[in-house]
Structure formats: C-alpha cells, structure tokens
C-alpha atoms as a PDB file:
ATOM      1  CA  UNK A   1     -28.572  -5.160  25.331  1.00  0.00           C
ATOM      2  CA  UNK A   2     -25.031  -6.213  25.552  1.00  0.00           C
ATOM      3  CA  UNK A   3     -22.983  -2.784  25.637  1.00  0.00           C
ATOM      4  CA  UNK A   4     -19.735  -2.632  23.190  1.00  0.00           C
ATOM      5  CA  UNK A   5     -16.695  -1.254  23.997  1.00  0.00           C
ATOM      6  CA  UNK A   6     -15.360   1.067  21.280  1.00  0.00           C
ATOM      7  CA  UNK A   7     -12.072   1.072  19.433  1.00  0.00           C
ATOM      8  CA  UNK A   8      -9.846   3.692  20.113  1.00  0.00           C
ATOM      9  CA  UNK A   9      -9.744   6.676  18.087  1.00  0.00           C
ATOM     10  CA  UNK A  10      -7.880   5.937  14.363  1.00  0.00           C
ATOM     11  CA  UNK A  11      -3.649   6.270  14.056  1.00  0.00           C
ATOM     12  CA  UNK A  12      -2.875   5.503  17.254  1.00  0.00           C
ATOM     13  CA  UNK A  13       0.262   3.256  16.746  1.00  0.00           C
ATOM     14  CA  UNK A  14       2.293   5.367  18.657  1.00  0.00           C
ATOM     15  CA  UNK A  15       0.221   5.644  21.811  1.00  0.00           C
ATOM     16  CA  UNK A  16       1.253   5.443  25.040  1.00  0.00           C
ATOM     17  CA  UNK A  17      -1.141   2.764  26.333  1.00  0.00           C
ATOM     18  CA  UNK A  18      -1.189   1.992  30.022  1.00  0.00           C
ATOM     19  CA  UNK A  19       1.139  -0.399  31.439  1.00  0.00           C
ATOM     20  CA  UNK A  20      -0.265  -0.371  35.153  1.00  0.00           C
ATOM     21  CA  UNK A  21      -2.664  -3.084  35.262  1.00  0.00           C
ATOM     22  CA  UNK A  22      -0.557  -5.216  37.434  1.00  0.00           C
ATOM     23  CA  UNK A  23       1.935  -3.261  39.005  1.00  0.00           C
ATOM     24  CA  UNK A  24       1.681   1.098  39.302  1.00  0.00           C
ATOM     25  CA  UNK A  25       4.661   3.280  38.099  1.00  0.00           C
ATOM     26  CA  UNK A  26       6.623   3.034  41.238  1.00  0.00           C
ATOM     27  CA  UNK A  27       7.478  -0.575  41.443  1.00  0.00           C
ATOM     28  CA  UNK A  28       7.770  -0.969  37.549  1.00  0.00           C
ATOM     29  CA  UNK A  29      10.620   2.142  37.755  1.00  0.00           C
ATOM     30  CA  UNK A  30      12.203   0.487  40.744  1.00  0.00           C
ATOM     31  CA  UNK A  31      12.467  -2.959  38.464  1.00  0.00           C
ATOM     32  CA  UNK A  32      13.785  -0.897  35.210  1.00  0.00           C
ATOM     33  CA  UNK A  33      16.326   0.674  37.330  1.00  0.00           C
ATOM     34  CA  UNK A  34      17.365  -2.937  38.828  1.00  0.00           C
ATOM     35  CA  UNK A  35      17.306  -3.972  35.652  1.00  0.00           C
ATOM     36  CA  UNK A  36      19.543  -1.364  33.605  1.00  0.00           C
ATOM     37  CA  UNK A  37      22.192  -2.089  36.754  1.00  0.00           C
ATOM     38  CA  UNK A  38      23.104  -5.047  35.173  1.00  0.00           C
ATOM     39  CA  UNK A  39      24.592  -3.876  32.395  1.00  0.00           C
ATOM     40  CA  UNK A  40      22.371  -6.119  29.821  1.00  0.00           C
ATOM     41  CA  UNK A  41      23.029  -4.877  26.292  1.00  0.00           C
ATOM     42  CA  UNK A  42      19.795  -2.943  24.720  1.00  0.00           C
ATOM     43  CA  UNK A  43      18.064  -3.868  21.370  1.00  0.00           C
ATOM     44  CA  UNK A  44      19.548  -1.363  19.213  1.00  0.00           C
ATOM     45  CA  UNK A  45      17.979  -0.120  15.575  1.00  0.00           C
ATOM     46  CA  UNK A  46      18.833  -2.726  12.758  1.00  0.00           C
ATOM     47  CA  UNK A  47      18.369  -1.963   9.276  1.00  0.00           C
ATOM     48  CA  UNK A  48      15.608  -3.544   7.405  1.00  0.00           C
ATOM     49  CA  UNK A  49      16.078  -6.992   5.842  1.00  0.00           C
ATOM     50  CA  UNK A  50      14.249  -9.525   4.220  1.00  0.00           C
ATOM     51  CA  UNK A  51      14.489 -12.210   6.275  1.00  0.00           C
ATOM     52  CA  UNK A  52      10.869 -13.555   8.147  1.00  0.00           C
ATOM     53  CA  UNK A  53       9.981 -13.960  11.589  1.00  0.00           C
ATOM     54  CA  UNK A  54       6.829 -15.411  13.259  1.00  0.00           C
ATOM     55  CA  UNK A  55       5.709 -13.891  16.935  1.00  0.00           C
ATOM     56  CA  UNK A  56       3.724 -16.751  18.798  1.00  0.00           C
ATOM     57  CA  UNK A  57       0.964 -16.159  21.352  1.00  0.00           C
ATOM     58  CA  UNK A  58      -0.599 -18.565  23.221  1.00  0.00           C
ATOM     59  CA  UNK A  59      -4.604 -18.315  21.862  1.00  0.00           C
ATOM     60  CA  UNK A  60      -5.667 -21.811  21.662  1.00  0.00           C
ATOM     61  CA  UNK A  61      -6.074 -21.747  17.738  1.00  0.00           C
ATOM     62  CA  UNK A  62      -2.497 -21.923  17.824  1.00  0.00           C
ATOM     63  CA  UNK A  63      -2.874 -25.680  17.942  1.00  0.00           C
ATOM     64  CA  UNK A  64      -4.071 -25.546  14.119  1.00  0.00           C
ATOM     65  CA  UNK A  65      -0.570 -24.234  13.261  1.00  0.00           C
ATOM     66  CA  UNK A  66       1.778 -26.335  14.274  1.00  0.00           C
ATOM     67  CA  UNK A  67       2.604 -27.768  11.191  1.00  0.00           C
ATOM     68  CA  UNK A  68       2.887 -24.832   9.622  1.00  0.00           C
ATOM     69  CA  UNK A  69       5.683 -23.607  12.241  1.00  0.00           C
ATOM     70  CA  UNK A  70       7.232 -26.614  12.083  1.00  0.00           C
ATOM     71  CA  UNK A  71       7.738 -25.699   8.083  1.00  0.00           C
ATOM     72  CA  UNK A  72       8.308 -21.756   8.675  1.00  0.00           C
ATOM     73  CA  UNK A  73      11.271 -20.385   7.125  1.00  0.00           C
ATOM     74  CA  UNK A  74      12.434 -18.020   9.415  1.00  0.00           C
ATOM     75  CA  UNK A  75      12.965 -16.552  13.191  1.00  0.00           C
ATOM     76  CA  UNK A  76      10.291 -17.478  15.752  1.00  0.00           C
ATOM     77  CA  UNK A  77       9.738 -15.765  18.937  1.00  0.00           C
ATOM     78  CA  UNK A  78       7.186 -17.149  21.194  1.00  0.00           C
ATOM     79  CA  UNK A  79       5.304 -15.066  24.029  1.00  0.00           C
ATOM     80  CA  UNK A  80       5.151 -16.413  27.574  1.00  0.00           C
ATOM     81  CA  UNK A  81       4.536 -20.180  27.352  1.00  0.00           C
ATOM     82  CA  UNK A  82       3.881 -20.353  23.875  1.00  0.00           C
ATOM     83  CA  UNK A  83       7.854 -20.494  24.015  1.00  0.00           C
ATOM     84  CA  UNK A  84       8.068 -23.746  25.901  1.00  0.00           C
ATOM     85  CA  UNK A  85       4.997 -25.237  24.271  1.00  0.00           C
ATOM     86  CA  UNK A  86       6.720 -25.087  21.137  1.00  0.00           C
ATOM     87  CA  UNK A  87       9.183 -26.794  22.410  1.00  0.00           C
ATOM     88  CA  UNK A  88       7.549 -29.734  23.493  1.00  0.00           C
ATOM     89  CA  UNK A  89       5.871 -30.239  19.857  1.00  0.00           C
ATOM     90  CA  UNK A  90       9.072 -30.078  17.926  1.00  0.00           C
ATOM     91  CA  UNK A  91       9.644 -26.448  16.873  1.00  0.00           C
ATOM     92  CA  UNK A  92      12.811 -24.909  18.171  1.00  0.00           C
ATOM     93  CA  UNK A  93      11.538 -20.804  18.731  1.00  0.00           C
ATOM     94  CA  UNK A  94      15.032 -18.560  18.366  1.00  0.00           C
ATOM     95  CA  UNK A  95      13.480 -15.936  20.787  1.00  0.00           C
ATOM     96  CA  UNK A  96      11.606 -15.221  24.119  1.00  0.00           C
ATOM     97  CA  UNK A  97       9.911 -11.999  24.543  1.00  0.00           C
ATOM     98  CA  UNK A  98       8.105 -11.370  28.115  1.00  0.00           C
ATOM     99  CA  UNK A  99       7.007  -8.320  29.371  1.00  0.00           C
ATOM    100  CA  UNK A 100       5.405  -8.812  32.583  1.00  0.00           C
ATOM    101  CA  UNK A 101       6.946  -7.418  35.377  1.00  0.00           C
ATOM    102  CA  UNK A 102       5.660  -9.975  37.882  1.00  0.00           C
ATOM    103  CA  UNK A 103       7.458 -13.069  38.878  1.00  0.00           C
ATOM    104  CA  UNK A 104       5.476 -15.329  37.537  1.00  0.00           C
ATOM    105  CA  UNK A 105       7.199 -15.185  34.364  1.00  0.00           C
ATOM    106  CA  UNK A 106      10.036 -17.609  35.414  1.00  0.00           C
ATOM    107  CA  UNK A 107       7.302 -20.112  35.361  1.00  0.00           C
ATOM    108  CA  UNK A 108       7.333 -20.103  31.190  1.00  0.00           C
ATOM    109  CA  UNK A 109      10.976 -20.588  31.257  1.00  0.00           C
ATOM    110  CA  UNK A 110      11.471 -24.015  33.040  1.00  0.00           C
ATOM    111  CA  UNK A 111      13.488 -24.588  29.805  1.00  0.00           C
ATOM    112  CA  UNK A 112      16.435 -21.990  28.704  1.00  0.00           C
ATOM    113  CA  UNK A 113      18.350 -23.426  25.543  1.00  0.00           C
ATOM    114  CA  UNK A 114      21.459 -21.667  25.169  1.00  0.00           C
ATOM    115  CA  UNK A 115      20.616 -20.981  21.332  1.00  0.00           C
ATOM    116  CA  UNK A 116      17.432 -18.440  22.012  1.00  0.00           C
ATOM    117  CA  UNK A 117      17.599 -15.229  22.588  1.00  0.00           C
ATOM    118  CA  UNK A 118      15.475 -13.410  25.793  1.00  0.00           C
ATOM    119  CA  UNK A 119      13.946 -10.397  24.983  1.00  0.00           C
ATOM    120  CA  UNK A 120      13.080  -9.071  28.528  1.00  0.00           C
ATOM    121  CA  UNK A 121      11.261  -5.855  29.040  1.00  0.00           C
ATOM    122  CA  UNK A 122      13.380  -3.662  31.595  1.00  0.00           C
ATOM    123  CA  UNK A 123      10.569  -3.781  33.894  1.00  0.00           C
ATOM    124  CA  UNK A 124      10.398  -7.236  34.044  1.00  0.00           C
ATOM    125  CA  UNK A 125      11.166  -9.027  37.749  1.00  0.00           C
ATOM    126  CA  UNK A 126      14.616  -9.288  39.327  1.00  0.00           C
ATOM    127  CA  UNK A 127      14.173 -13.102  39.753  1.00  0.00           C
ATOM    128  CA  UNK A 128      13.720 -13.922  36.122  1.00  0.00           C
ATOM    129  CA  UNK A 129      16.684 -11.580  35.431  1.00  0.00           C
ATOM    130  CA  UNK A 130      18.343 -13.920  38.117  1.00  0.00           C
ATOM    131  CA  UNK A 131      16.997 -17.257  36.419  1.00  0.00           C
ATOM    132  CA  UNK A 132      18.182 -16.279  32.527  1.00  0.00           C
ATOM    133  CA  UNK A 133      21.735 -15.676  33.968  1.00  0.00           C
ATOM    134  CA  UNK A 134      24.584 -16.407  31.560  1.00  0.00           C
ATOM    135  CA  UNK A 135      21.761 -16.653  28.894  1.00  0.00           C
ATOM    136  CA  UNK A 136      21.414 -14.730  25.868  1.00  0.00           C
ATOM    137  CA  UNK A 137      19.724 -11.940  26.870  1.00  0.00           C
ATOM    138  CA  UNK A 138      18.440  -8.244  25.303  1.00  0.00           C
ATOM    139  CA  UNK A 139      16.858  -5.552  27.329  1.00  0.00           C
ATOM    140  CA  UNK A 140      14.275  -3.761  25.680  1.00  0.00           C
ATOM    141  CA  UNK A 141      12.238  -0.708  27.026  1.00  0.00           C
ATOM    142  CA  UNK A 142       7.995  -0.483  26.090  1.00  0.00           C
ATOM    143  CA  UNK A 143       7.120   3.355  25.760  1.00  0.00           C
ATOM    144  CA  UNK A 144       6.151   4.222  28.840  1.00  0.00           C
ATOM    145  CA  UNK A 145       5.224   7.973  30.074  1.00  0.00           C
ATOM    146  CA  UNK A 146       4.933   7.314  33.838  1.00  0.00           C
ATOM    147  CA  UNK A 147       8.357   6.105  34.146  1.00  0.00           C
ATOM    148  CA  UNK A 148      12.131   7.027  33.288  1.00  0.00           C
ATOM    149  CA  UNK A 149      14.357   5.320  30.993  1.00  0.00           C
ATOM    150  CA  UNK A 150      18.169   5.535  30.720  1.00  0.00           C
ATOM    151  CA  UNK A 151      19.748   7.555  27.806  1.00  0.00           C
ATOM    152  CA  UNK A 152      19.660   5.557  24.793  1.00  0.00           C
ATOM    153  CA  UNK A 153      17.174   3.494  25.559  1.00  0.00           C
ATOM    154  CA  UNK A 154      14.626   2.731  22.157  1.00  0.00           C
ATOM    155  CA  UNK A 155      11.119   3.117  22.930  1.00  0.00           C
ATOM    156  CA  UNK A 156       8.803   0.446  21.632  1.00  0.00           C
ATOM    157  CA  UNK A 157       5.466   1.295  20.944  1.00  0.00           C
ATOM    158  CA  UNK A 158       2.387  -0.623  20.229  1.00  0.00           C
ATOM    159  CA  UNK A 159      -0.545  -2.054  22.663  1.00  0.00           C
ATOM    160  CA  UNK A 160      -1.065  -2.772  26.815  1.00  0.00           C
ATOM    161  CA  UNK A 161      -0.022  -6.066  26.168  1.00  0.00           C
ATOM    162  CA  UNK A 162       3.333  -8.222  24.979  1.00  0.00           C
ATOM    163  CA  UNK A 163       1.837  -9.232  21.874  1.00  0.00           C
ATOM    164  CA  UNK A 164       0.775  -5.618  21.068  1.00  0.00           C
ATOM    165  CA  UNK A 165       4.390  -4.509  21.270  1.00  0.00           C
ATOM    166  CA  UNK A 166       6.497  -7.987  19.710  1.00  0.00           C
ATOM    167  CA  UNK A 167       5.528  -6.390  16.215  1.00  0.00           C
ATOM    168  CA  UNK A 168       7.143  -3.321  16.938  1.00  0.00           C
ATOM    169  CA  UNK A 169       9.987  -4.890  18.660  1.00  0.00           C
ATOM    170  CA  UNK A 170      10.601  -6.961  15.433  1.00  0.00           C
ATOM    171  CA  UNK A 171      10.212  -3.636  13.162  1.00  0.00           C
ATOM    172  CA  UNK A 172      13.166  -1.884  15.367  1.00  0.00           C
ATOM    173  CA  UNK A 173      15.316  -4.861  14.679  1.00  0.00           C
ATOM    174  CA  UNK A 174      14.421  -4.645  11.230  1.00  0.00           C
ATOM    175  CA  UNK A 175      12.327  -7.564  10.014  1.00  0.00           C
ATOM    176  CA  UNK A 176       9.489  -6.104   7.594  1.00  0.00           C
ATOM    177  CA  UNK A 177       7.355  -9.162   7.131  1.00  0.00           C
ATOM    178  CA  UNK A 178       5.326 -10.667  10.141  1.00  0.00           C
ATOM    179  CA  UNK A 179       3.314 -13.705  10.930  1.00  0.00           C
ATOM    180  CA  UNK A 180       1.159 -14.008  14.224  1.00  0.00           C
ATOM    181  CA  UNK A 181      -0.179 -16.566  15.747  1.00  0.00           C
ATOM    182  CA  UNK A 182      -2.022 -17.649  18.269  1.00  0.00           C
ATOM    183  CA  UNK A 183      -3.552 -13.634  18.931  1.00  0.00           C
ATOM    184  CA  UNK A 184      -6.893 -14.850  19.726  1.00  0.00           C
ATOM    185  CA  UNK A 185      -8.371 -12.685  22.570  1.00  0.00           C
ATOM    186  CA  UNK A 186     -10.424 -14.740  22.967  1.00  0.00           C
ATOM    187  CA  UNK A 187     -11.269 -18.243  24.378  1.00  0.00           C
ATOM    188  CA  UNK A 188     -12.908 -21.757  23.531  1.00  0.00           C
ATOM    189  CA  UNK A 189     -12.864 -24.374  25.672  1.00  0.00           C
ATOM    190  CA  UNK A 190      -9.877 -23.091  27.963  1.00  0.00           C
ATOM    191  CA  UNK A 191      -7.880 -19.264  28.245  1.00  0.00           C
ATOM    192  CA  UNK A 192      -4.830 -20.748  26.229  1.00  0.00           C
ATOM    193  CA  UNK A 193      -3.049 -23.218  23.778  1.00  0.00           C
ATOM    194  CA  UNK A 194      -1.136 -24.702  27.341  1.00  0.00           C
ATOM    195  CA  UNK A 195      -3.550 -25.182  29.782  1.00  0.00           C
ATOM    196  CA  UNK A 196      -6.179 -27.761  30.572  1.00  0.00           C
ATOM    197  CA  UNK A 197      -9.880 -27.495  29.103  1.00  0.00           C
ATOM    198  CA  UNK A 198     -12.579 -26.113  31.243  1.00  0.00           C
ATOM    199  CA  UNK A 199      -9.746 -23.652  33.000  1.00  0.00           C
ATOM    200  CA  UNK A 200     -11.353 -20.308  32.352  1.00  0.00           C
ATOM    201  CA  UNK A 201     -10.415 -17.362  34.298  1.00  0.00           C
ATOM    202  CA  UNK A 202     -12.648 -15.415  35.977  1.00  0.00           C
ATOM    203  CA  UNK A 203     -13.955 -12.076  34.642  1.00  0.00           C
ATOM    204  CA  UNK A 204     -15.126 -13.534  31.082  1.00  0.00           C
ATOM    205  CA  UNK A 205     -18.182 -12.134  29.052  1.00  0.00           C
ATOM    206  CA  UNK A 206     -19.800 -13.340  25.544  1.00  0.00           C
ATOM    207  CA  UNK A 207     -19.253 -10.281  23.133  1.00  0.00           C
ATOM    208  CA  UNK A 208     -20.923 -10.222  19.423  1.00  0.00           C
ATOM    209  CA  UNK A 209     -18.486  -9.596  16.696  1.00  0.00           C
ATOM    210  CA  UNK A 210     -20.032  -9.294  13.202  1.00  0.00           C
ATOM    211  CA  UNK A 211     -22.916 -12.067  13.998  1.00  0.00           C
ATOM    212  CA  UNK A 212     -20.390 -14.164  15.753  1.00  0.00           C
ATOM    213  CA  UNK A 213     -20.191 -14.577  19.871  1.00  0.00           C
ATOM    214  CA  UNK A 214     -16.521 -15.097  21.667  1.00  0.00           C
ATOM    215  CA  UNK A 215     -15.883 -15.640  24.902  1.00  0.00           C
ATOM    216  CA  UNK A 216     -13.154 -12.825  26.518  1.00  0.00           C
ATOM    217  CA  UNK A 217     -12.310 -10.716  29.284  1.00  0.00           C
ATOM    218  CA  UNK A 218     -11.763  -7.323  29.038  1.00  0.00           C
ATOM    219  CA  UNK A 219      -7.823  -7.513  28.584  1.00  0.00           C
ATOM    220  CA  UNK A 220      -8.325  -9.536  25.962  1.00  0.00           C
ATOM    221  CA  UNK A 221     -10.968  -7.191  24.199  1.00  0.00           C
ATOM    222  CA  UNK A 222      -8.472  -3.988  24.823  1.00  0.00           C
ATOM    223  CA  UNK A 223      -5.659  -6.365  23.135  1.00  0.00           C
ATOM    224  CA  UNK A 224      -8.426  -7.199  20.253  1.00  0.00           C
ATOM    225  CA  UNK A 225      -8.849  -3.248  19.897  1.00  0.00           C
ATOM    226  CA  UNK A 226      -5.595  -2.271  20.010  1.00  0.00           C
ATOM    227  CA  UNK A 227      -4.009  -4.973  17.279  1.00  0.00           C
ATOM    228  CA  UNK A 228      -7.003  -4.285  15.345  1.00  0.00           C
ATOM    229  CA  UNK A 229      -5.615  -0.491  14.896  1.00  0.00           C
ATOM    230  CA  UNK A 230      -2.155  -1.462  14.712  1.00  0.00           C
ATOM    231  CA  UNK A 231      -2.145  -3.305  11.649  1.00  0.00           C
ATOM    232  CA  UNK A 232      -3.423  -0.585   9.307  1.00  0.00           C
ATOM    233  CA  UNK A 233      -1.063   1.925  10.634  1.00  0.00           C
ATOM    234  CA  UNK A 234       1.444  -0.924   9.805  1.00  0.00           C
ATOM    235  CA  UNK A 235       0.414  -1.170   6.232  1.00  0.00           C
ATOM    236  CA  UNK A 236       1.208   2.135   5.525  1.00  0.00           C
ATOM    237  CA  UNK A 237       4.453   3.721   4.883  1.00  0.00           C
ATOM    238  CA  UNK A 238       6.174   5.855   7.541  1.00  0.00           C
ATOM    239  CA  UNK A 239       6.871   9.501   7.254  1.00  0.00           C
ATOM    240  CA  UNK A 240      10.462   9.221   6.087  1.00  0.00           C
ATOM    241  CA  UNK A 241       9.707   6.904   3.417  1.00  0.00           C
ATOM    242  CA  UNK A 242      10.384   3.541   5.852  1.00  0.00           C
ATOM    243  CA  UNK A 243       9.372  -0.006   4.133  1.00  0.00           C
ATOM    244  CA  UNK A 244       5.398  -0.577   6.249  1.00  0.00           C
ATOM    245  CA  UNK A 245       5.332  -3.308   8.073  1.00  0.00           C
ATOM    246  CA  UNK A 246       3.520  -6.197   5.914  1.00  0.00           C
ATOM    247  CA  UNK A 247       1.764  -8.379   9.077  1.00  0.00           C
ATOM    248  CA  UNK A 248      -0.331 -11.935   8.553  1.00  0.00           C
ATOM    249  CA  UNK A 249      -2.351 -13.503  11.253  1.00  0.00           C
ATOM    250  CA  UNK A 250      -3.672 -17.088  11.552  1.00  0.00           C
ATOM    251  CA  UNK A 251      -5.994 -18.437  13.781  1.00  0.00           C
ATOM    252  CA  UNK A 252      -9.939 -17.795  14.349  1.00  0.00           C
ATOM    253  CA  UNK A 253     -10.060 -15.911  17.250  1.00  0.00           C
ATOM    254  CA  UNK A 254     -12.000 -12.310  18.494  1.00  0.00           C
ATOM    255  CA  UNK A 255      -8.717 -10.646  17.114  1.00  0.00           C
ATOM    256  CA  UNK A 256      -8.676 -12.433  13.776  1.00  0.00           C
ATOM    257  CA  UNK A 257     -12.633 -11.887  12.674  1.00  0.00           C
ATOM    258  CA  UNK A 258     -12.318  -8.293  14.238  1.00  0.00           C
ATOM    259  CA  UNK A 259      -9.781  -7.668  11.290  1.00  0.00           C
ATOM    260  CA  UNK A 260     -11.771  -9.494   8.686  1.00  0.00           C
ATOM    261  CA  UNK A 261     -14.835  -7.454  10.031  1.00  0.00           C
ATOM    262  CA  UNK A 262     -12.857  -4.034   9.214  1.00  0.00           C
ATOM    263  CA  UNK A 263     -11.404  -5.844   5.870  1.00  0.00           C
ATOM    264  CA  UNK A 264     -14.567  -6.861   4.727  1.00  0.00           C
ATOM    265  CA  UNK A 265     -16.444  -3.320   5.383  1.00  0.00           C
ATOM    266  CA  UNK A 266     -13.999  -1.493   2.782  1.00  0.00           C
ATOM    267  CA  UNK A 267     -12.485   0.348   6.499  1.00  0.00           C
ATOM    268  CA  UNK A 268      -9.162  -1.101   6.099  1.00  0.00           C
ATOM    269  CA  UNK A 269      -8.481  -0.414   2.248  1.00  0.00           C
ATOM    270  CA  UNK A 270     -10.152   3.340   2.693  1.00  0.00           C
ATOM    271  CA  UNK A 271      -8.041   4.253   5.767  1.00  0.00           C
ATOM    272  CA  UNK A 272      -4.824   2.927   3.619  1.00  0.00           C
ATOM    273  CA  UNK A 273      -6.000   4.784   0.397  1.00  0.00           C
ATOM    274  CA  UNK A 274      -6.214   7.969   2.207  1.00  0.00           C
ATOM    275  CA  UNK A 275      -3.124   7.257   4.762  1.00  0.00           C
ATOM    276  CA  UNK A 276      -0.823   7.276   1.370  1.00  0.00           C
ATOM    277  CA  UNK A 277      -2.164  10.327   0.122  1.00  0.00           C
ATOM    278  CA  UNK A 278      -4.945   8.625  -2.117  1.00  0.00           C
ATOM    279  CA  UNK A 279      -6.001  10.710  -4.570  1.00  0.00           C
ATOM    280  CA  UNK A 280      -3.710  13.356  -4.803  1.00  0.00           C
ATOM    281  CA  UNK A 281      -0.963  14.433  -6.628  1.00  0.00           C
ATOM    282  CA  UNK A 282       2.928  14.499  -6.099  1.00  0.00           C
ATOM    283  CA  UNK A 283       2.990  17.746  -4.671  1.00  0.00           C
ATOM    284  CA  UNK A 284       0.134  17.295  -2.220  1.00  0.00           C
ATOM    285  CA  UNK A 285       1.661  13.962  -0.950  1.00  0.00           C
ATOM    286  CA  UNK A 286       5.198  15.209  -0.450  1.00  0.00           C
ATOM    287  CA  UNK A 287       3.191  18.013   1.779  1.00  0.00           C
ATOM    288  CA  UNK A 288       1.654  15.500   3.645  1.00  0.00           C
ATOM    289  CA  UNK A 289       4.710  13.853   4.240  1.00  0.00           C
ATOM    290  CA  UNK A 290       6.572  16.821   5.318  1.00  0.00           C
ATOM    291  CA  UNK A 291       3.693  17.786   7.676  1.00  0.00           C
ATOM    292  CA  UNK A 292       4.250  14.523   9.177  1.00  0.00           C
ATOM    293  CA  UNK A 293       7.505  14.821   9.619  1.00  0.00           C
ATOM    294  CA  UNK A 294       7.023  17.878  11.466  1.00  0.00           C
END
C-alpha cells in the first residue's frame, strides 16, 4: 500500500520551515552577510491597497493561462524561469522573486529589463547579486531560525520553498488579493512549464489524491502540504484586525485538487468558521483576539 505523507499540524503559517535542503546554515549565513554588505535596500512594510498582483510558478499547467496573464490587470511576479518564459510569450512580469541560494539562479535571468524589480532572498548567491548589478533590486529576508539577520530586517514567513513564501512577501508589501499560477507540485509529461517533455527528474513517485494519481517528488509534496495550510490561515483575519489575504489558484495540479479535496470535505469552511470565532458572541471573540495577541 502506497504510504501518505501527512499534512502538518493545522495554523502553521508562521512556521519556521527548513531552509537547508541545498545548502546548511553556515554557507546560507555567510551569503546573507555578503549580501547585506552591499547595501541593497530591504522590502519594508507597505500599507494595504487594492491593487492585484499575480505570483507565477513554473508547473506546466501554467501553459493554460497565458491568455489570461496576458489580460491580468495588475503586478506580476514570476518565480525562477517562469520570469523569462513569460517573456518570450508576450507578458511583461514587473517582478523577479528567487530564493535559492545556489548559483544556478543566474541561469533564469539571461534577460534583466530595466523596468522589473528583483526580489532576491539575502541568502541568495554572490554571483547573481553580481549579474543584477545596477538593476532594480530589493533584499528580502525568509524567516529563518538557524541563521542571523541584520536589525531591521522583515521576516517572511510561509513554506520551504519560493512559492510558499511570494504570498507572504506580497502581503508585507501590502497587496491583499492574490492569483497563483502555475503551483502544481506536481508533473505531466515534463517537471515544468520551460523544459522539454520526457525531462523528469529523478526521485518521482505516483501519489493518490482524492481518487486521482500525480506524479511528484517529495519537495514538491512538502510544497503541496505546506500551500495547502497556508491558504486557510490566509482567509482569516489577523489578530489585530489586518484585511486576510484573499488568494486564487489556477491550474490542475497535486496543489490545486489538494485544496479542492479540503474545500470539498467542509475542512476549509469549518476551520474558517471556527478561526473567526464562529459561533460566539462579541465578548468571546474580542477574548480570542486578545489571547492572540498575547
């Protein structure tokens, strides 16, 4: 019997997920610290706004969309080389986010237009630091407890991967409304929207999802997981009375029919009910508020 890997335990949006599957603690404080040296402004807190913005990862049901992006009415930021392949089908993305710290990076960036912005993780490599210079770029820090950061430095929370934390990065910056794309985690007849079919990478397994079979590895699961928890503890407001994220994926992926499994099962709407204070009065929620607050 094929053995399922759990979700993580509920409200868990503020995790510290592990950032060490490529490189440990050392060299990923030894990169932040290059980093910070070069006097790159942070992302800094905006106040919430109105105004859209679509986060673009490279799943291969992505493909199905492009029209779509082509129409979208606000920001788009696209994830690794979901950034260039936009490019090369006639949407213009505004931002860049990367988080990996290896070099390999550099390779989704053969094109730099002066009119995007770079969101680079500080722990991202030296070289791509080197290949962005004189661009627009903002240094952001993912919440990380095995390393240091320098004082005023934002944490952004969210999942072990770059599309896990984009959401969050958007929210600090102050957008409200989301659209995803492209979140698959999982593959069909190649790993993503930019490489050639039959290029799987090694390490893939068939896992059932609600009488439905995908193709993933077990990144790609932990990603599936992790997003999976994220966007009910988006939906719901925050302890101080913030504006909840309100966050719409496309695509047909592991990721997507993981979500409609939990939607469809009455999970989602219970865990939202009861995350607002369903059921109780005034005085009972503005105790549960202040307890959160705590």
């Amino acid at each position: 019997m094929l053995e399922l890997t759990p979700l993580n335990e509920a409200g868990t949006v503020d995790k510290l997920y592990t950032l060490n599957c490529v490189y440990g603690p050392e060299l990923r404080q030894q990169q932040i610290n290059a980093a910070v040296k070069r006097k790159l402004p942070f992302i800094v807190p905006r106040k919430e706004h109105s105004r859209k913005i679509a986060i673009v990862a490279s799943g291969p049901s992505v493909t199905e969309c492009v029209d779509i992006l082509k129409d979208f009415d606000g920001e788009i930021w696209g994830i690794n080389g979901a950034f260039q392949w936009m490019r090369h089908r006639g949407i213009k993305p505004s931002g860049f986010v990367g988080l990996d710290p290896e070099e390999l990076l550099k390779d989704y960036l053969v094109e730099t237009p002066d009119d995007a912005t770079y969101y680079l993780a500080a722990q991202v490599h030296s070289d791509v630091f080197d290949h962005l210079a004189g661009k627009n770029v903002r240094l952001w820090f993912p919440a990380d407890g095995e390393v240091k950061f320098p004082f005023g430095a934002i944490p952004i929370f969210g999942g072990s991967t770059c599309l896990g934390r984009a959401p969050n990065l958007a929210y600090v910056l102050g957008y409200r409304d989301v659209h995803i794309f492209g979140g698959d985690s999982s593959f069909t007849d190649k790993s993503h929207v930019y490489g050639d079919s039959g290029l799987i990478p090694g390490g893939t397994f068939p896992f059932e999802c609600n009488g439905r079979l995908f193709i993933t590895t077990r990144q790609m699961l932990n990603q599936a997981c992790e997003f999976s928890e994220q966007l009910v503890e988006w939906a719901r407001p925050g302890s101080k009375g913030e504006t909840p994220l309100n966050a719409t994926i496309y695509g047909d992926g592991l990721m997507q029919w993981m979500f409609k499994q939990n939607y469809d099962s009455g999970t989602y709407g219970q865990y939202i009910y009861e995350a607002v204070g369903g059921g109780k009065n005034r005085k009972e929620r503005r105790a549960m508020r202040k307890n959160a607050a705590a």
